[in-house]
Protein backbone atom coordinates (compact mmCIF):
# COMPACT_ATOMS: atom_id res chain seq x y z
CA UNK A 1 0.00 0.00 0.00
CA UNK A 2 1.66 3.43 -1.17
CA UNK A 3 0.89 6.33 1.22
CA UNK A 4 0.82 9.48 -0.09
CA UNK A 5 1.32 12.93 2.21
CA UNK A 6 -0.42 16.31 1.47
CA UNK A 7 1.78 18.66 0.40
CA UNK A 8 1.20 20.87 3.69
CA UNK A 9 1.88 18.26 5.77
CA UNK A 10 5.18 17.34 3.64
CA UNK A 11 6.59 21.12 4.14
CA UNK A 12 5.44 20.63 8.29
CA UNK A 13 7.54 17.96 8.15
CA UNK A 14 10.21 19.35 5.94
CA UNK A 15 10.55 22.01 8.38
CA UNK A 16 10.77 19.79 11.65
CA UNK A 17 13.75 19.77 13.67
CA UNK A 18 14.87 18.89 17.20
CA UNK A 19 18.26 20.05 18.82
CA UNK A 20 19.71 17.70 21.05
CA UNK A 21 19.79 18.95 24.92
CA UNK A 22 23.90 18.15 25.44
CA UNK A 23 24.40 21.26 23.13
CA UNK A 24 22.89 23.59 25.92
CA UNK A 25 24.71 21.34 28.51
CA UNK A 26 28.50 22.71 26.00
CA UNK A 27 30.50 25.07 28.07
CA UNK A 28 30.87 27.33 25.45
CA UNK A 29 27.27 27.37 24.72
CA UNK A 30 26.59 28.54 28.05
CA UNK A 31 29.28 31.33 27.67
CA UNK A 32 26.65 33.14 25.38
CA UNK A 33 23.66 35.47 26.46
CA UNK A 34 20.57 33.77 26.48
CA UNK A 35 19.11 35.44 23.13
CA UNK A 36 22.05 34.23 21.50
CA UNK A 37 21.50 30.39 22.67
CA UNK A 38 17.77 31.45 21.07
CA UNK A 39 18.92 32.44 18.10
CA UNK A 40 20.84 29.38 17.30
CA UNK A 41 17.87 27.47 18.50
CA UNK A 42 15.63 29.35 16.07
CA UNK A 43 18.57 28.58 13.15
CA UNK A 44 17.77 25.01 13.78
CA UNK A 45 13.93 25.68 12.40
CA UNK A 46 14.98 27.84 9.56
CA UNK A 47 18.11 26.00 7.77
CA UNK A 48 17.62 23.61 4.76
CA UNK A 49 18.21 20.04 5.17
CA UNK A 50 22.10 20.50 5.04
CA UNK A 51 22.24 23.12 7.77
CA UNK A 52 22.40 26.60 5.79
CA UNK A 53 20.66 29.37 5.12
CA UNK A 54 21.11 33.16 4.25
CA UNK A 55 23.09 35.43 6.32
CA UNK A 56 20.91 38.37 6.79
CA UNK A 57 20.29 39.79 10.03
CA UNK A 58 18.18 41.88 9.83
CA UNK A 59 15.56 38.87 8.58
CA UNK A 60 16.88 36.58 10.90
CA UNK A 61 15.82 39.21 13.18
CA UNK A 62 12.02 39.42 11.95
CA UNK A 63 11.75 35.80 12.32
CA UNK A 64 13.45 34.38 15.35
CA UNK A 65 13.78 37.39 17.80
CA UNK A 66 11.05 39.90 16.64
CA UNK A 67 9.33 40.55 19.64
CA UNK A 68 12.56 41.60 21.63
CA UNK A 69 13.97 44.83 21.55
CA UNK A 70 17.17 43.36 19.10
CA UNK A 71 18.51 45.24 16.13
CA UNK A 72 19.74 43.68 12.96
CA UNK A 73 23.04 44.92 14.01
CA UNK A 74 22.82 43.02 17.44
CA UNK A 75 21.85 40.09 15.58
CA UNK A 76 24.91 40.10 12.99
CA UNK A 77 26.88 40.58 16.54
CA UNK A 78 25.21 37.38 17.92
CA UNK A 79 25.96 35.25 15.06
CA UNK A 80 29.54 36.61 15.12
CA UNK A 81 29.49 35.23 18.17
CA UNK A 82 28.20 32.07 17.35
CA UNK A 83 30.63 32.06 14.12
CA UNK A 84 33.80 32.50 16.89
CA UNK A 85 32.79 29.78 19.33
CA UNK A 86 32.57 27.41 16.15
CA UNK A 87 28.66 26.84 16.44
CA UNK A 88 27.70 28.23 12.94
CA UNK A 89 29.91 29.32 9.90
CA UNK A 90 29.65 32.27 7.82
CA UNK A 91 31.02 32.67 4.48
CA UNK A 92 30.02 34.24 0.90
CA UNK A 93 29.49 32.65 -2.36
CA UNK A 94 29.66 33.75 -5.91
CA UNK A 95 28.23 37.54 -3.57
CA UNK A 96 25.85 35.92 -1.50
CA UNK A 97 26.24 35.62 2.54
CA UNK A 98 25.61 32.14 4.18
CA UNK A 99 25.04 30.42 7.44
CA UNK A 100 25.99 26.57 8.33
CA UNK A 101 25.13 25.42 11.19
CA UNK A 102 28.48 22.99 12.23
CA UNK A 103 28.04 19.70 12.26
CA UNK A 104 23.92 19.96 11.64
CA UNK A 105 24.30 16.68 9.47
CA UNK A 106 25.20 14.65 11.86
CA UNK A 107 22.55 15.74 14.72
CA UNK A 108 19.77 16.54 12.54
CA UNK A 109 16.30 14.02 12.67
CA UNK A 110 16.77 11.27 9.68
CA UNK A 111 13.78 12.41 7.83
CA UNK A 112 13.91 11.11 4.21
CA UNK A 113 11.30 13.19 2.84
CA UNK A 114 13.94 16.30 2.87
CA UNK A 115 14.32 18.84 0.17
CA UNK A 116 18.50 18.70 -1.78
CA UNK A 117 19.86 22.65 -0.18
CA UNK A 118 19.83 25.20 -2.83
CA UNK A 119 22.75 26.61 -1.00
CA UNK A 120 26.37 26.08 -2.08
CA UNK A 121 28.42 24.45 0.80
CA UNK A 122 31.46 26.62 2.45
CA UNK A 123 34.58 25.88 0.32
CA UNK A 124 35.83 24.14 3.18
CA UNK A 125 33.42 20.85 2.59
């Protein structure tokens, strides 16, 4: 019997991700203001299936932190911060600014029904 999913429920589940507690229990984690530690949680729901998405603050903003009194530029300093202590990397392509979210592959939920990332990888990969 093939099962077939509504394409709502395919981008819900697209879009599903869990972060595993040990990263809040990381001593360098814990270094960070609590809005920051949000804001990477709030990465988690955003990036594609390979970890990455745009680097712009002032979006990132509107969409994780919007009700708190942040501006884009305290945001760009948060995930400088999170870009020094190794939790994301930022990096341009072909003009573009990108986030990855280190090592997102390997704690990310196996979910097969995941969209290939648009996104070129950092050079690094």
């Amino acid at each position: 019997m093939k099962t077939s999913l509504s394409p709502v429920f395919r981008k819900q589940m697209e879009q599903m991700r869990s972060i595993q507690g040990t990263i809040f229990n990381n001593d360098a984690m814990g270094e960070l203001p609590p809005l920051t530690r949000l804001l990477f949680a709030g990465l988690w729901c955003l990036v594609d299936d390979k970890g990455r998405t745009e680097d712009k603050p002032r979006k990132l903003k509107k969409v994780i932190v919007g009700y708190d009194d942040l501006s884009a530029g305290d945001v760009d300093e948060m995930l400088q911060s999170l870009h020094d202590k190794c939790f994301i990397v930022r990096y341009s392509t072909n003009g573009s600014n990108y986030i990855q979210v280190s090592d997102f592959s390997k704690n990310k939920n196996p979910i097969i029904l995941r969209k290939q990332s648009q996104i070129p990888p950092p050079e690094f990969q």
